[in-house]
N, C-alpha and C. Protein backbone atom coordinates (compact mmCIF):
# COMPACT_ATOMS: atom_id res chain seq x y z
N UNK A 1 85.37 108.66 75.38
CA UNK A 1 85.24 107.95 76.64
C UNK A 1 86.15 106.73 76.61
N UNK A 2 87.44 106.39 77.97
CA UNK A 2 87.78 105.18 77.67
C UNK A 2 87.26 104.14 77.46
N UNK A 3 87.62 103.19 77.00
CA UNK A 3 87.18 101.97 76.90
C UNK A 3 87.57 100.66 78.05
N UNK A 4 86.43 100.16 78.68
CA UNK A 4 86.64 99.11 79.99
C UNK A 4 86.10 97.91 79.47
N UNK A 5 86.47 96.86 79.75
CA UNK A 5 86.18 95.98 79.58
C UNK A 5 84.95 95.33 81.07
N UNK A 6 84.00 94.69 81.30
CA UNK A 6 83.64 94.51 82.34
C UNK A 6 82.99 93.21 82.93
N UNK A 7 83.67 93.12 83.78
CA UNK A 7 83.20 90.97 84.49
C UNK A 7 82.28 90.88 85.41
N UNK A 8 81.48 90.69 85.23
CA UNK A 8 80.22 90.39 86.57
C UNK A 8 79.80 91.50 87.03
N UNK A 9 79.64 92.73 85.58
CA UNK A 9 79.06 93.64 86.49
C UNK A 9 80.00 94.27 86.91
N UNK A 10 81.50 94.42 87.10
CA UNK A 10 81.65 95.31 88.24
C UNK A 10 82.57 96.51 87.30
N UNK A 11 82.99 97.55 87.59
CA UNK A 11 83.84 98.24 86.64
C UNK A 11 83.04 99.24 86.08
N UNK A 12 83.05 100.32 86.55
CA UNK A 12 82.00 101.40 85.86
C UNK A 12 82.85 102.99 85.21
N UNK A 13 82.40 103.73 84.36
CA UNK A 13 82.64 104.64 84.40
C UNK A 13 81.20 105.73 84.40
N UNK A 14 81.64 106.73 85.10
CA UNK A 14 80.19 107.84 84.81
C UNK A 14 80.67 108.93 83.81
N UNK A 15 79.38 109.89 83.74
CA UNK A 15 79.81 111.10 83.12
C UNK A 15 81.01 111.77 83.81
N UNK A 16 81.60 112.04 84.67
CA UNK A 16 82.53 112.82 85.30
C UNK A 16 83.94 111.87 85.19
N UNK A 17 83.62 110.87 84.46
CA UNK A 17 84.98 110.29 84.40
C UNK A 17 85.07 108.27 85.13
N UNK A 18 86.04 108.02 85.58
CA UNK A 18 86.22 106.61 86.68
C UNK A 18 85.62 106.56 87.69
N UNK A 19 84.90 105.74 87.91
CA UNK A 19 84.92 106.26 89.43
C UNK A 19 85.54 105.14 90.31
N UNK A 20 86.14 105.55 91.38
CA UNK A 20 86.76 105.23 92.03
C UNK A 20 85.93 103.68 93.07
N UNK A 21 87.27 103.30 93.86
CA UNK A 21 86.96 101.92 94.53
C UNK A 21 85.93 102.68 95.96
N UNK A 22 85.98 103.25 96.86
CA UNK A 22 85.04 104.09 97.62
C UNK A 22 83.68 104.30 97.29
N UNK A 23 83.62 105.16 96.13
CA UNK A 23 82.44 105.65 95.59
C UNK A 23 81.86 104.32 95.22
N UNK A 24 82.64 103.27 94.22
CA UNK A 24 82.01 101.95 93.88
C UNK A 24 81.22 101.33 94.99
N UNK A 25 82.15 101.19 95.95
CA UNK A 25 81.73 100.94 97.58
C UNK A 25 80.36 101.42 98.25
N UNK A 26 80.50 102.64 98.15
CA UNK A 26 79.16 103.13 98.96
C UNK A 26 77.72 102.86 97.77
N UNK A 27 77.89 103.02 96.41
CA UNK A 27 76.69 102.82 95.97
C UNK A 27 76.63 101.33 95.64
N UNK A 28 77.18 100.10 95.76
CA UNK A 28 76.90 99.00 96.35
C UNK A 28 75.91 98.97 97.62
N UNK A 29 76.81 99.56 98.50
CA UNK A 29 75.85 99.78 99.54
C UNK A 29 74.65 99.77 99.86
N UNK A 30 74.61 101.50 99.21
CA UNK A 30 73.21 101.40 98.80
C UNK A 30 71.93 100.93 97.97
N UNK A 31 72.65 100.04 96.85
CA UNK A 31 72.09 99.31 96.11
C UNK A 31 71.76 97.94 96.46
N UNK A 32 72.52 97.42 97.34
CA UNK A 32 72.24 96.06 98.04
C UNK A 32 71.48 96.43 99.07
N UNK A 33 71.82 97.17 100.01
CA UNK A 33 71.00 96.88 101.23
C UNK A 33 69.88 98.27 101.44
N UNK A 34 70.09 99.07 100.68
CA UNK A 34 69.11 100.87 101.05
C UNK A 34 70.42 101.60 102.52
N UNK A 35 71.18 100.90 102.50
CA UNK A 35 71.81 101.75 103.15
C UNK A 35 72.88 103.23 102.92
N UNK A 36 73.08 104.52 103.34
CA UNK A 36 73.90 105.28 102.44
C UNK A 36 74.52 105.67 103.27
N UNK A 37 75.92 105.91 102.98
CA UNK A 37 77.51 106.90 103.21
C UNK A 37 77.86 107.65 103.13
N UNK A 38 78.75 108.25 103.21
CA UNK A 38 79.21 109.43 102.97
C UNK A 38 80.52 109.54 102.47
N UNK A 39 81.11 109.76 101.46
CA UNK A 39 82.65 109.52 100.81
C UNK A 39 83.81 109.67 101.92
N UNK A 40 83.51 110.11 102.14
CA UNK A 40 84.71 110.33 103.48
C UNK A 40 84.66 109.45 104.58
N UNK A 41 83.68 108.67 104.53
CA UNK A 41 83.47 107.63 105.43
C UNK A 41 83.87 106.09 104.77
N UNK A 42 84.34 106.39 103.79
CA UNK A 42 84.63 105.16 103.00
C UNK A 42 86.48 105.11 102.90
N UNK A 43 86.99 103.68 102.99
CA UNK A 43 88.55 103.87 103.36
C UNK A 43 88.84 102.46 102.52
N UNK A 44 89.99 102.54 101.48
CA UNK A 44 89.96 101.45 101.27
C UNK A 44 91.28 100.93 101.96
N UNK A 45 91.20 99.45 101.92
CA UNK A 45 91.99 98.82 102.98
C UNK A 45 93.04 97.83 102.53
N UNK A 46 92.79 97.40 101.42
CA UNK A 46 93.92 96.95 100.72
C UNK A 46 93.46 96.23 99.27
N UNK A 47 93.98 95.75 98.11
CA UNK A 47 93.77 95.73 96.95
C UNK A 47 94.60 94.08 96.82
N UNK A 48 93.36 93.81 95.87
CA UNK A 48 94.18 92.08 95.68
C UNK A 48 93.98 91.49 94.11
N UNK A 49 95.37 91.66 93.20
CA UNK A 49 95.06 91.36 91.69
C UNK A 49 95.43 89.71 91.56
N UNK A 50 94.69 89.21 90.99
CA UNK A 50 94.63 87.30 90.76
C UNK A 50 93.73 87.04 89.08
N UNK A 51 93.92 86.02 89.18
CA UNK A 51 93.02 85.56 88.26
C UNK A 51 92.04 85.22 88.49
N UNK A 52 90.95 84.51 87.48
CA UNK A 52 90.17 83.28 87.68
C UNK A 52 90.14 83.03 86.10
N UNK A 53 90.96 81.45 86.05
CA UNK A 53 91.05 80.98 84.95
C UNK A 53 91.13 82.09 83.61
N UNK A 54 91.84 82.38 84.06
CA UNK A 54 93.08 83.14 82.88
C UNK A 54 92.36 85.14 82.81
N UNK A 55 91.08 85.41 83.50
CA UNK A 55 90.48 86.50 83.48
C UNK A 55 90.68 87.32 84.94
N UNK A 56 91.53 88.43 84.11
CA UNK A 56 92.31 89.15 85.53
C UNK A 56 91.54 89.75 86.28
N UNK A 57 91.50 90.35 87.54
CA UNK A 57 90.95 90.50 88.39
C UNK A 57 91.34 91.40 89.42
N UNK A 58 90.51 92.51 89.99
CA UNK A 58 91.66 93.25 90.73
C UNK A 58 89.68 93.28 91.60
N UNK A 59 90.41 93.24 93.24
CA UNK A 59 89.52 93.42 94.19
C UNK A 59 89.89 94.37 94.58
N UNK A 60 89.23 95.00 95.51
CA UNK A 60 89.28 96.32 96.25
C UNK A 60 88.74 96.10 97.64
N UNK A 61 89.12 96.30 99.22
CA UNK A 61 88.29 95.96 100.24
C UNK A 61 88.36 97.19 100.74
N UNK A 62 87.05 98.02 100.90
CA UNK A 62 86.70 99.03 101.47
C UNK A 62 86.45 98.84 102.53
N UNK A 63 86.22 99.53 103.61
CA UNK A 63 85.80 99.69 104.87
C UNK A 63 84.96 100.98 104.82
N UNK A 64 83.66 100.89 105.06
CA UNK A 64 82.92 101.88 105.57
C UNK A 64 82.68 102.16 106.99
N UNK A 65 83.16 103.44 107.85
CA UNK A 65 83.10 103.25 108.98
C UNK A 65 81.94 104.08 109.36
N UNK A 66 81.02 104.48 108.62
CA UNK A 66 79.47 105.12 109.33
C UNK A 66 78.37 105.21 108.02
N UNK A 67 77.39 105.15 108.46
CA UNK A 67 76.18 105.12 107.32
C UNK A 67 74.88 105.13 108.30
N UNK A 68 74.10 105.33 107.39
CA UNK A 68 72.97 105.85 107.86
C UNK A 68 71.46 105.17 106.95
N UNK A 69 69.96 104.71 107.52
CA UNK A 69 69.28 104.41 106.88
C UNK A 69 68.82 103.07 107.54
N UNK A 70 68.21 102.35 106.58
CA UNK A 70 67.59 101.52 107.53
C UNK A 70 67.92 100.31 106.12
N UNK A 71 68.66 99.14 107.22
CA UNK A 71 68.84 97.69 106.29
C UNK A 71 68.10 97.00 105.88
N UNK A 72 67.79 97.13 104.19
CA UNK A 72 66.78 96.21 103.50
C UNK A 72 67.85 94.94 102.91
N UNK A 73 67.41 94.14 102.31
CA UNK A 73 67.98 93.46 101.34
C UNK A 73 67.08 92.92 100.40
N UNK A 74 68.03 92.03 99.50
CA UNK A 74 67.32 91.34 98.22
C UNK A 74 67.59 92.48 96.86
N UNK A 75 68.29 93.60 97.42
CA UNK A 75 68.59 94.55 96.33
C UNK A 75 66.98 95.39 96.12
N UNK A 76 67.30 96.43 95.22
CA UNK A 76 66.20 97.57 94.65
C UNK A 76 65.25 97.02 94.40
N UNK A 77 64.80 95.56 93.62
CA UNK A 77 63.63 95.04 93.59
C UNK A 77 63.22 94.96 94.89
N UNK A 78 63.26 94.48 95.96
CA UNK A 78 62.29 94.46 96.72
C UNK A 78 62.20 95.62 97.94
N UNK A 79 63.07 96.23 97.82
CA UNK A 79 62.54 97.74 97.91
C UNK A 79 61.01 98.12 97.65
């Protein structure tokens, strides 16, 4: 399995391999708010690499344009 290094949480790999900025996207989604997507409904929109104090950084801005479910927050705990 490669090896990732990972900052705040973000940066995953699964059994099937990387997963991608989309897929990252929608199960955010659903992990923050109970809301869910559909991969094809997910678009990313542009990519932004920077630092913060010397630890590199690469963003990703998705756009989800449909989902379905009902908006909780506070994340899975209060689910």
């Amino acid at each position: 399995m490669p090896q990732q290094r990972r900052h705040s949480g973000q940066g995953r790999y699964t059994a099937a391999g990387p997963e991608d900025f989309a897929a990252a996207a929608i199960r955010e989604l659903t992990e923050e708010t109970g809301l869910v997507a559909d991969p094809s409904d997910a678009h990313v929109v542009t990519m932004l690499v920077d630092d913060n104090h010397g630890v590199p950084r690469l963003t990703a801005v998705v756009r989800i344009t449909a989902w379905t479910g009902t908006l909780t927050t506070g994340g899975p705990s209060s689910r």
